[in-house]
PDB file of N, CA and C in Angstrom:
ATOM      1  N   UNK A   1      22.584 -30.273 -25.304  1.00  0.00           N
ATOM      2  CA  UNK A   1      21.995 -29.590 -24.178  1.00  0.00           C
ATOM      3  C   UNK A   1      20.623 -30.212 -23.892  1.00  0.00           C
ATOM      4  N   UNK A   2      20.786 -30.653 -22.855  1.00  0.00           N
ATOM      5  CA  UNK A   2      19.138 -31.194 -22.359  1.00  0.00           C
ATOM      6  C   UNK A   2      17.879 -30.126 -21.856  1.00  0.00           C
ATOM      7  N   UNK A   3      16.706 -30.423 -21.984  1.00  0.00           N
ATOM      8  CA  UNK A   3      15.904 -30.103 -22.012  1.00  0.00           C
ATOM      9  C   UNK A   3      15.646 -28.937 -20.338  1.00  0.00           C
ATOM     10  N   UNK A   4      16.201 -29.384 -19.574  1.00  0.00           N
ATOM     11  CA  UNK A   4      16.085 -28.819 -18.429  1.00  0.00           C
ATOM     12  C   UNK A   4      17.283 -27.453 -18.322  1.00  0.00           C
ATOM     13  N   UNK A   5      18.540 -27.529 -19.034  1.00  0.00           N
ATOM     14  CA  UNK A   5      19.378 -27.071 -19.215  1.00  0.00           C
ATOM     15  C   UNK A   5      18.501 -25.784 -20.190  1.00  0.00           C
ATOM     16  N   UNK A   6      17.724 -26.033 -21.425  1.00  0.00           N
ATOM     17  CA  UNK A   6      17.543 -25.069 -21.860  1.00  0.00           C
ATOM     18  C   UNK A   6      16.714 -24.665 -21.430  1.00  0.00           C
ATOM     19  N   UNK A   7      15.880 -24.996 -20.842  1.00  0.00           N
ATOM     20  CA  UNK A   7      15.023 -23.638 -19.922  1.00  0.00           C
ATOM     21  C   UNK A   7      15.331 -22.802 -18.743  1.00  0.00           C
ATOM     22  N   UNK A   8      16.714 -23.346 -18.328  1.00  0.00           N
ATOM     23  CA  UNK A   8      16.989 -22.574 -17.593  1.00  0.00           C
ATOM     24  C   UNK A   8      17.816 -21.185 -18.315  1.00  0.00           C
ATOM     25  N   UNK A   9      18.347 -21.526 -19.401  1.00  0.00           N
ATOM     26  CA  UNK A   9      18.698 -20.559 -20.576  1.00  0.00           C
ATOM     27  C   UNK A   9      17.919 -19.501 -20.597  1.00  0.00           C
ATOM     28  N   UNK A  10      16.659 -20.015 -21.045  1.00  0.00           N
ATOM     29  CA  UNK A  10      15.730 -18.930 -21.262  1.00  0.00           C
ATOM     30  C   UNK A  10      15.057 -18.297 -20.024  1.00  0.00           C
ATOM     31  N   UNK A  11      14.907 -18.879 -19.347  1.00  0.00           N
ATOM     32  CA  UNK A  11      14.666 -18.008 -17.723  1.00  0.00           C
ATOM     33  C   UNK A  11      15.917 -16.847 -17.866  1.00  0.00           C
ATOM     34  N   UNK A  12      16.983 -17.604 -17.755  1.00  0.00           N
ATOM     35  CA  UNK A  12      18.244 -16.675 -17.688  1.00  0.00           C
ATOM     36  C   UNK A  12      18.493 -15.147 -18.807  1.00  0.00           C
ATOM     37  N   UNK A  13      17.844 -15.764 -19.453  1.00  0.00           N
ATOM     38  CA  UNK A  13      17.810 -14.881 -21.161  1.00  0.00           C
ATOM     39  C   UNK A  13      16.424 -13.827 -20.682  1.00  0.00           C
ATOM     40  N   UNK A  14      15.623 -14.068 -19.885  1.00  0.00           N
ATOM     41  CA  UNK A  14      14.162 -13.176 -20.228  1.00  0.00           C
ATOM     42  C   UNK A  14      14.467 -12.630 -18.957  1.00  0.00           C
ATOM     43  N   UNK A  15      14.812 -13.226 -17.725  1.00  0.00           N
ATOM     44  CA  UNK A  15      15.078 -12.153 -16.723  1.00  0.00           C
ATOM     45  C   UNK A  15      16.529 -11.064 -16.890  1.00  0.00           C
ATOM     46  N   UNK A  16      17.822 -11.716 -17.579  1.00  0.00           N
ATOM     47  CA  UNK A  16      18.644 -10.905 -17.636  1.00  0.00           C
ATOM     48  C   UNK A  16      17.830  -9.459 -18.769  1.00  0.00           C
ATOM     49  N   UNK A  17      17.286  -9.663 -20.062  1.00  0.00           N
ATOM     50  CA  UNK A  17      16.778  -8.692 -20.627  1.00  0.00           C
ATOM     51  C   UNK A  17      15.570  -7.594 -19.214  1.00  0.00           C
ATOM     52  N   UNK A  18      14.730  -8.345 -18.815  1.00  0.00           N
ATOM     53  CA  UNK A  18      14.347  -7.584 -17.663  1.00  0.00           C
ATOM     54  C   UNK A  18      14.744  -7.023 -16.875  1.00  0.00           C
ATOM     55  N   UNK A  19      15.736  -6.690 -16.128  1.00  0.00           N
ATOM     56  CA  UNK A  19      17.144  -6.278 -15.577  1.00  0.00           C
ATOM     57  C   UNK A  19      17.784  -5.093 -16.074  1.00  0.00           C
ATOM     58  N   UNK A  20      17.483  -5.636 -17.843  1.00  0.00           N
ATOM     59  CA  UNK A  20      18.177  -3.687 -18.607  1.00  0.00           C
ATOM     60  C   UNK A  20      17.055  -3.269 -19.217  1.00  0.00           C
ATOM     61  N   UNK A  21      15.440  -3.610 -18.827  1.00  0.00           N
ATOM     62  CA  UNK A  21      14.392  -2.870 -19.280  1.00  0.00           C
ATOM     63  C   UNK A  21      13.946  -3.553 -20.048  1.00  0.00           C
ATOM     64  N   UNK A  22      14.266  -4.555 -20.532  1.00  0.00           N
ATOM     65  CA  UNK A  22      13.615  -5.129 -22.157  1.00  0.00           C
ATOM     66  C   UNK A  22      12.460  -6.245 -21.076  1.00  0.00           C
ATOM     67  N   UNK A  23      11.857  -6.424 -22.437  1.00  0.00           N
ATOM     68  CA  UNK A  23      10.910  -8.108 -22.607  1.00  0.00           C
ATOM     69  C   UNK A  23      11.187  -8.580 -23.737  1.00  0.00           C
ATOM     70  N   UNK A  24      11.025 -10.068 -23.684  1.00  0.00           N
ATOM     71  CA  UNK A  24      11.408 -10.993 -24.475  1.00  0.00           C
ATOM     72  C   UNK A  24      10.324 -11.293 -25.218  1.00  0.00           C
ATOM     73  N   UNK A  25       9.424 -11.620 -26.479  1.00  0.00           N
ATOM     74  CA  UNK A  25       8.246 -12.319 -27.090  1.00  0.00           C
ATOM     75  C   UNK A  25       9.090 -13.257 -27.569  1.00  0.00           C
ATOM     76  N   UNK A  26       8.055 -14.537 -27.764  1.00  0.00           N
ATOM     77  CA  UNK A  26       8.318 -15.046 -28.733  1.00  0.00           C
ATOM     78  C   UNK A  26       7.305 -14.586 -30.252  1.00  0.00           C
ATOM     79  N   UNK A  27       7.924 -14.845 -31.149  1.00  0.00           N
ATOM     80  CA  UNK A  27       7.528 -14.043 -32.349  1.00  0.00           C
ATOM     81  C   UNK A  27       7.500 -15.567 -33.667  1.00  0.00           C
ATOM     82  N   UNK A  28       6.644 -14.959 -34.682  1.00  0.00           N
ATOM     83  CA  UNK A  28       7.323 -16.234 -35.782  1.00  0.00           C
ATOM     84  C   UNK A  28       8.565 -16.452 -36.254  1.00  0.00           C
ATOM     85  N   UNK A  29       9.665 -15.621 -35.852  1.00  0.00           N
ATOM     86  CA  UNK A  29      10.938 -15.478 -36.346  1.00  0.00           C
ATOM     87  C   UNK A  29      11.611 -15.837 -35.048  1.00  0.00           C
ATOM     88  N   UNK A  30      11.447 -16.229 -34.183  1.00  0.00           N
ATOM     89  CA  UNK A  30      11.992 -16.884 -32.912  1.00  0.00           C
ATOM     90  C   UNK A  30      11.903 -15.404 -31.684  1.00  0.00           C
ATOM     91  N   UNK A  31      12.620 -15.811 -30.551  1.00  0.00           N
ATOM     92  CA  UNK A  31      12.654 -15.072 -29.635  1.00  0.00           C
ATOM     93  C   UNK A  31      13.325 -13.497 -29.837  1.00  0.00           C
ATOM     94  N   UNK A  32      11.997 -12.367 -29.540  1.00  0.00           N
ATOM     95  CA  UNK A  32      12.891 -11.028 -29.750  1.00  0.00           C
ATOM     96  C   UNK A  32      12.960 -10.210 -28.494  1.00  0.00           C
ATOM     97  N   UNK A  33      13.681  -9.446 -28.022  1.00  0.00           N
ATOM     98  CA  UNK A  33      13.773  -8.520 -27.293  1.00  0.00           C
ATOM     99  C   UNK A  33      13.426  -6.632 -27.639  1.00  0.00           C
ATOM    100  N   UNK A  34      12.977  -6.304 -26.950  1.00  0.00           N
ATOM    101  CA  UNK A  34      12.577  -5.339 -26.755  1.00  0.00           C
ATOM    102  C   UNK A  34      12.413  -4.341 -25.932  1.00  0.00           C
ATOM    103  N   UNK A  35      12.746  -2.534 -26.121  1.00  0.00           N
ATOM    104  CA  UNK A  35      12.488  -2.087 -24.402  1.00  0.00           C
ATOM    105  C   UNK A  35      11.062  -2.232 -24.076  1.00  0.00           C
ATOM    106  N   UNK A  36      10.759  -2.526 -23.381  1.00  0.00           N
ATOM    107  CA  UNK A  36       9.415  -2.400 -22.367  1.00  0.00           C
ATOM    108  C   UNK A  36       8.702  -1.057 -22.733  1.00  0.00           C
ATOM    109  N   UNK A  37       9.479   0.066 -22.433  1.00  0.00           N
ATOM    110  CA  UNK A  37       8.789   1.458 -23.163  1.00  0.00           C
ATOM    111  C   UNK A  37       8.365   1.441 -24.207  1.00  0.00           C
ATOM    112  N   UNK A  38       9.325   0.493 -25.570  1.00  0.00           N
ATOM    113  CA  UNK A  38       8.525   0.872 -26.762  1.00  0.00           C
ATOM    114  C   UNK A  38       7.893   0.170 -27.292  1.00  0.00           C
ATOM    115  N   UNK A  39       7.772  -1.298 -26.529  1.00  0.00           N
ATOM    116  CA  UNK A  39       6.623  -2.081 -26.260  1.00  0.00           C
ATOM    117  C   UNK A  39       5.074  -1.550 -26.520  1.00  0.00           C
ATOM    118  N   UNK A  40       5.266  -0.481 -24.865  1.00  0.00           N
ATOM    119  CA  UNK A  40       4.790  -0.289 -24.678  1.00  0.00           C
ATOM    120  C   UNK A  40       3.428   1.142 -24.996  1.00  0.00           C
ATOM    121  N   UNK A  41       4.691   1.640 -25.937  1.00  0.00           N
ATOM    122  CA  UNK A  41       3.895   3.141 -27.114  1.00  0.00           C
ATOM    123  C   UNK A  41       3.370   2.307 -27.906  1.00  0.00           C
ATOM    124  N   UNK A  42       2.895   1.189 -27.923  1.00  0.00           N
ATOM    125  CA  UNK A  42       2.141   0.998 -29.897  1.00  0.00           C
ATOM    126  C   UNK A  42       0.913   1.019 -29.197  1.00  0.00           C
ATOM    127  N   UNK A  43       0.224   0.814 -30.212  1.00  0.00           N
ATOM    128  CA  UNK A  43      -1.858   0.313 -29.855  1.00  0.00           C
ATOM    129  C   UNK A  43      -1.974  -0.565 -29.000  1.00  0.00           C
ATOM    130  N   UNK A  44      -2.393  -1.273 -28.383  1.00  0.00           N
ATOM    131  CA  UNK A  44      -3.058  -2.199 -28.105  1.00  0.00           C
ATOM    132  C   UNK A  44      -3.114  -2.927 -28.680  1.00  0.00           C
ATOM    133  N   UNK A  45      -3.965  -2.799 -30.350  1.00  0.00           N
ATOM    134  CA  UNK A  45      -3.472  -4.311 -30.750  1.00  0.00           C
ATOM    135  C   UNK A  45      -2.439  -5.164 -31.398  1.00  0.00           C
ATOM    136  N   UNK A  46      -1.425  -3.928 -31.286  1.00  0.00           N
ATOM    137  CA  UNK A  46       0.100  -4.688 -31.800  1.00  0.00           C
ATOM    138  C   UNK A  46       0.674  -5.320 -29.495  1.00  0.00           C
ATOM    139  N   UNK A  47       0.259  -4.449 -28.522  1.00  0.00           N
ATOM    140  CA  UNK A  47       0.794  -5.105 -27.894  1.00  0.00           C
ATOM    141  C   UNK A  47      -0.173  -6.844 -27.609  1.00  0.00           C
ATOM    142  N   UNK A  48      -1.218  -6.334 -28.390  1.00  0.00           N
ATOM    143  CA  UNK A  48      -2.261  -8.091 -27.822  1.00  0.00           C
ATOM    144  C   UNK A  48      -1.078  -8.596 -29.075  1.00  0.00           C
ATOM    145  N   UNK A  49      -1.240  -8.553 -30.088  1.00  0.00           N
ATOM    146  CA  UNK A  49      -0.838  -9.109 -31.148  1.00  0.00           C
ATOM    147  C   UNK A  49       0.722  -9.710 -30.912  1.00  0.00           C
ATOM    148  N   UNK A  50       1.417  -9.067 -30.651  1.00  0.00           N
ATOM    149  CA  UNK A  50       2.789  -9.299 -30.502  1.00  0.00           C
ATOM    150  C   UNK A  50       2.929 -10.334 -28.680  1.00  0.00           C
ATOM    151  N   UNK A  51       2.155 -10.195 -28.050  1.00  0.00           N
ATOM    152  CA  UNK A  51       1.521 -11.719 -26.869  1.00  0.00           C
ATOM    153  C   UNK A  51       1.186 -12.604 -27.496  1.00  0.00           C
ATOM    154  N   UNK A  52       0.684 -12.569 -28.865  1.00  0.00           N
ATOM    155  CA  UNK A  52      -0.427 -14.006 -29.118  1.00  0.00           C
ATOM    156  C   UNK A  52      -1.833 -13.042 -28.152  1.00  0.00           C
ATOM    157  N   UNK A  53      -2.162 -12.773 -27.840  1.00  0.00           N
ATOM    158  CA  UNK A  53      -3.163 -12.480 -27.461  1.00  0.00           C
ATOM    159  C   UNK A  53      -3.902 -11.711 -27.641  1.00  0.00           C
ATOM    160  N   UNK A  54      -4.128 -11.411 -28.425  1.00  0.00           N
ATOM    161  CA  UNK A  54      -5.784 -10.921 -29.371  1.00  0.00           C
ATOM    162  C   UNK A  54      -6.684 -11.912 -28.950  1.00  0.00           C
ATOM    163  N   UNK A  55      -7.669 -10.995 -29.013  1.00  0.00           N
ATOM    164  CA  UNK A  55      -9.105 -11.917 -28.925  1.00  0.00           C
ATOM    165  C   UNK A  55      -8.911 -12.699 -30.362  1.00  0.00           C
ATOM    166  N   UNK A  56      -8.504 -12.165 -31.554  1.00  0.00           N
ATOM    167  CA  UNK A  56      -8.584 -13.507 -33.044  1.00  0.00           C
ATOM    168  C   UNK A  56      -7.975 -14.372 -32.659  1.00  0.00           C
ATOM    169  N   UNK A  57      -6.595 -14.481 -32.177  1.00  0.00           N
ATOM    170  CA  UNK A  57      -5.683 -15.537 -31.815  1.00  0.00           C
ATOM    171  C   UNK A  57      -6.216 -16.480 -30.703  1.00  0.00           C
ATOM    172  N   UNK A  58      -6.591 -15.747 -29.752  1.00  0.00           N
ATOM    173  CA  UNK A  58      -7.417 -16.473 -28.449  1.00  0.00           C
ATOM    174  C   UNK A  58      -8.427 -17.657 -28.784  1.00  0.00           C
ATOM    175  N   UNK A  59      -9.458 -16.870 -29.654  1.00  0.00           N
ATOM    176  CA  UNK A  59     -10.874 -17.919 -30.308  1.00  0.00           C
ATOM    177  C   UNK A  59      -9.725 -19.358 -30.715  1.00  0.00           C
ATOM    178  N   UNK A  60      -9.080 -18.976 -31.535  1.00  0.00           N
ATOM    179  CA  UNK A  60      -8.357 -20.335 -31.766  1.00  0.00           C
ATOM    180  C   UNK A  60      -7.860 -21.448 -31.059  1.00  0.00           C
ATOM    181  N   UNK A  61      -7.445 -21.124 -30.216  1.00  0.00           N
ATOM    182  CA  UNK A  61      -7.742 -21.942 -28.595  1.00  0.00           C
ATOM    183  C   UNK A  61      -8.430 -22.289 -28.092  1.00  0.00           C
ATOM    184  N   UNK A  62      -9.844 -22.531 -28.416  1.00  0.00           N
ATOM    185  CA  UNK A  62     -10.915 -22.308 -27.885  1.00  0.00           C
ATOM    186  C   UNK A  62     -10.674 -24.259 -26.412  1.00  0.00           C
ATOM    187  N   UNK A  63      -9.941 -24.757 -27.515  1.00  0.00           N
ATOM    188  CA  UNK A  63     -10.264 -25.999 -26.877  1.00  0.00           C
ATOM    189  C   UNK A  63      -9.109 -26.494 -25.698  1.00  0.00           C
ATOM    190  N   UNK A  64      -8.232 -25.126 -25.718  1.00  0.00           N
ATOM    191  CA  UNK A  64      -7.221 -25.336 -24.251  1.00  0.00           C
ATOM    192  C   UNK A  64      -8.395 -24.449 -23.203  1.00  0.00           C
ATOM    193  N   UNK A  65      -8.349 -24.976 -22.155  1.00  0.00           N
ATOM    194  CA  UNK A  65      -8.696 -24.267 -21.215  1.00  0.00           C
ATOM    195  C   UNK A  65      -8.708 -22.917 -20.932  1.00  0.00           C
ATOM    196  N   UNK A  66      -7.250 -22.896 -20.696  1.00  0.00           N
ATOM    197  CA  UNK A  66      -6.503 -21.563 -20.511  1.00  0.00           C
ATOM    198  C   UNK A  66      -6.676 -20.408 -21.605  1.00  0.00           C
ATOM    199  N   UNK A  67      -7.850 -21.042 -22.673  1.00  0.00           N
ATOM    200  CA  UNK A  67      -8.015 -19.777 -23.561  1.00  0.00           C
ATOM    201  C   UNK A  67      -8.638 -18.621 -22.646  1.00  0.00           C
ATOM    202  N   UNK A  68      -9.829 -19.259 -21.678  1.00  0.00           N
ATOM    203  CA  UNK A  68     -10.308 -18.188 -21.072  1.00  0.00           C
ATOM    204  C   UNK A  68      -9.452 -16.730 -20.391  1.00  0.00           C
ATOM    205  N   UNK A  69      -8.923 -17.480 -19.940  1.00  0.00           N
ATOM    206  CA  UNK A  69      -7.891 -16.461 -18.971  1.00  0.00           C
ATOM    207  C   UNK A  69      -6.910 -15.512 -19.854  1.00  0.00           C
ATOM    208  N   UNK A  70      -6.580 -16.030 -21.546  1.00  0.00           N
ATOM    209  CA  UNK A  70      -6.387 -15.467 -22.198  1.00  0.00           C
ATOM    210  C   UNK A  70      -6.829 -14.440 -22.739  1.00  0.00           C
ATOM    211  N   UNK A  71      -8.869 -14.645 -22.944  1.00  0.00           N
ATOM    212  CA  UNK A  71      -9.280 -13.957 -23.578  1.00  0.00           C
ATOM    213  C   UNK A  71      -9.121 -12.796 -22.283  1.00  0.00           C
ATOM    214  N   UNK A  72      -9.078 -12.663 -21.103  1.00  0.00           N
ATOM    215  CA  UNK A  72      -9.476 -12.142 -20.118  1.00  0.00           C
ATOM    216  C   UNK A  72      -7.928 -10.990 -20.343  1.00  0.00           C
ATOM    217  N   UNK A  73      -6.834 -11.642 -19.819  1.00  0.00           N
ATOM    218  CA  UNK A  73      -5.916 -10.891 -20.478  1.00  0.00           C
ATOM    219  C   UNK A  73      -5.471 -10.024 -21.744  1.00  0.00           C
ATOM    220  N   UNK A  74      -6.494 -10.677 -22.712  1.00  0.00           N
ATOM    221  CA  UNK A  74      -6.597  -9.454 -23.985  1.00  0.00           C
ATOM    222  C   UNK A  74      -7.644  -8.135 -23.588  1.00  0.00           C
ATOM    223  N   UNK A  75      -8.447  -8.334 -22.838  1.00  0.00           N
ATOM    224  CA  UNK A  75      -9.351  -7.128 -22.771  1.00  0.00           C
ATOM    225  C   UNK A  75      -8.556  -6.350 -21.429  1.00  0.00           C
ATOM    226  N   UNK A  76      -8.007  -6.962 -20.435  1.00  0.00           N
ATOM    227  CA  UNK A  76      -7.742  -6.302 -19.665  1.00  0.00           C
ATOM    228  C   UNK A  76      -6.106  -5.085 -20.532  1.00  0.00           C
ATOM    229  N   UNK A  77      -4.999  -5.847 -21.267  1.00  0.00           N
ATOM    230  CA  UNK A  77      -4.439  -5.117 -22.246  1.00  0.00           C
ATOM    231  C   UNK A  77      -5.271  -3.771 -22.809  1.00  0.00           C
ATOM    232  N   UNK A  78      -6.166  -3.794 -23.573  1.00  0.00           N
ATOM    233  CA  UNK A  78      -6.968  -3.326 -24.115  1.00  0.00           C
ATOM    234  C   UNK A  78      -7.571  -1.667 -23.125  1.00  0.00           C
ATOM    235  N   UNK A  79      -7.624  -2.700 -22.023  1.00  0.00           N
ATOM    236  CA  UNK A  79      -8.673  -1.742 -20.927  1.00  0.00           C
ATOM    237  C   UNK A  79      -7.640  -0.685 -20.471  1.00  0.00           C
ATOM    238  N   UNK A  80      -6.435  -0.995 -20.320  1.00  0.00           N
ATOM    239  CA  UNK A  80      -5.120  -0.768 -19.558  1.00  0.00           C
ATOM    240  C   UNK A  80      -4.455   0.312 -20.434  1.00  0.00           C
ATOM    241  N   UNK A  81      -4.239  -0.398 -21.738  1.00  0.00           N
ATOM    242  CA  UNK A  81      -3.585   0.617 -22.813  1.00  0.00           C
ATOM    243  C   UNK A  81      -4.739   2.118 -23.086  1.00  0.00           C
ATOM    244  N   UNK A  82      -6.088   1.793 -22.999  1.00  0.00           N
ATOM    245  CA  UNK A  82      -6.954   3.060 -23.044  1.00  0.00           C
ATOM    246  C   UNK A  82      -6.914   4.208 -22.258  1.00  0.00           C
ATOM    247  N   UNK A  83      -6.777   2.927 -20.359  1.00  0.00           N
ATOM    248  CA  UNK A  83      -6.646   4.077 -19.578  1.00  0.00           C
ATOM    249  C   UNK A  83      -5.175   5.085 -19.725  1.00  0.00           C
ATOM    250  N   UNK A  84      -4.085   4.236 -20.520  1.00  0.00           N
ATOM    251  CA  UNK A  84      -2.959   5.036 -20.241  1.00  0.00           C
ATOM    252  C   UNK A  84      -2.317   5.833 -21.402  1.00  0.00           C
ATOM    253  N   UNK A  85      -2.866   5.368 -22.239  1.00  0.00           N
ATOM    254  CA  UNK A  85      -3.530   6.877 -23.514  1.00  0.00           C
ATOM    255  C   UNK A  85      -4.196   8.112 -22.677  1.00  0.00           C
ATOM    256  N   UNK A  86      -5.238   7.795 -22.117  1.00  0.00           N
ATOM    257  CA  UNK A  86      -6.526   9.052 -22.103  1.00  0.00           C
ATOM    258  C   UNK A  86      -5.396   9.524 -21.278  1.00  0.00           C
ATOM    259  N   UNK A  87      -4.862   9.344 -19.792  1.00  0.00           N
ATOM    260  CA  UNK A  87      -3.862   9.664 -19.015  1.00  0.00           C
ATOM    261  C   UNK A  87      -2.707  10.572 -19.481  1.00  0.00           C
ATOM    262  N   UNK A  88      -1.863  10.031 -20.702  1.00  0.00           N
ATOM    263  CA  UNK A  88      -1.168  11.067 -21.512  1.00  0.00           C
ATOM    264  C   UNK A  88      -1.454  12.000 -21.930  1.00  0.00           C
ATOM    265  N   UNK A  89      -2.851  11.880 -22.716  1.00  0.00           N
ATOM    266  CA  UNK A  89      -3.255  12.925 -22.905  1.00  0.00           C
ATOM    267  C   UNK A  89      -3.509  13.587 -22.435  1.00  0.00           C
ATOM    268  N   UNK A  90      -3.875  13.763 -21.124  1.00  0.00           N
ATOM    269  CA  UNK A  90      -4.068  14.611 -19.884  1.00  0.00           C
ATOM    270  C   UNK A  90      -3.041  15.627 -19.435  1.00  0.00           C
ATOM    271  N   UNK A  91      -2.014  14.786 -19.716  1.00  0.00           N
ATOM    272  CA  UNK A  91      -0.256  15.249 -19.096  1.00  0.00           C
ATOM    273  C   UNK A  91      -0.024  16.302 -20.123  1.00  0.00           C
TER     274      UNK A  91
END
């Protein structure tokens, strides 16, 4: 299977899981799926953590570019998961 062939795999693989609710990470144990909901109940820093994107993981990048926009995406996670805690708790 050539190289172009398998990414269209995995397009095919991360949007079909999107479709029945899940997201796909990649993880150290290869690609996992997951529902989106229960994704989405942990802390914050299992959802930065389970992105690669923690601010610890981020610093390590320091020398791709795109760390920035990373680090930017870990706080906005962060900012996002707070507001939608305090929000529950409200409910």
């Amino acid at each position: 299977m050539d190289e172009k062939q398998k990414e269209e795999n995995l397009k095919n693989l991360i949007n079909g899981e999107w479709e029945k609710g899940n997201i796909v990470v990649a993880t150290f144990e290869g690609l996992q799926c997951m529902p989106l909901e229960d994704f989405l109940n942990q802390p914050a820093d299992g959802i930065s953590y389970d992105l690669n994107r923690s601010e610890e993981i981020v610093w390590t990048f320091i020398n791709d570019p795109k760390w920035v926009n990373d680090f930017a995406v870990a706080k906005t996670i962060r900012t996002l998961k707070e507001r939608l805690d305090k929000a529950n708790e409200k409910a």
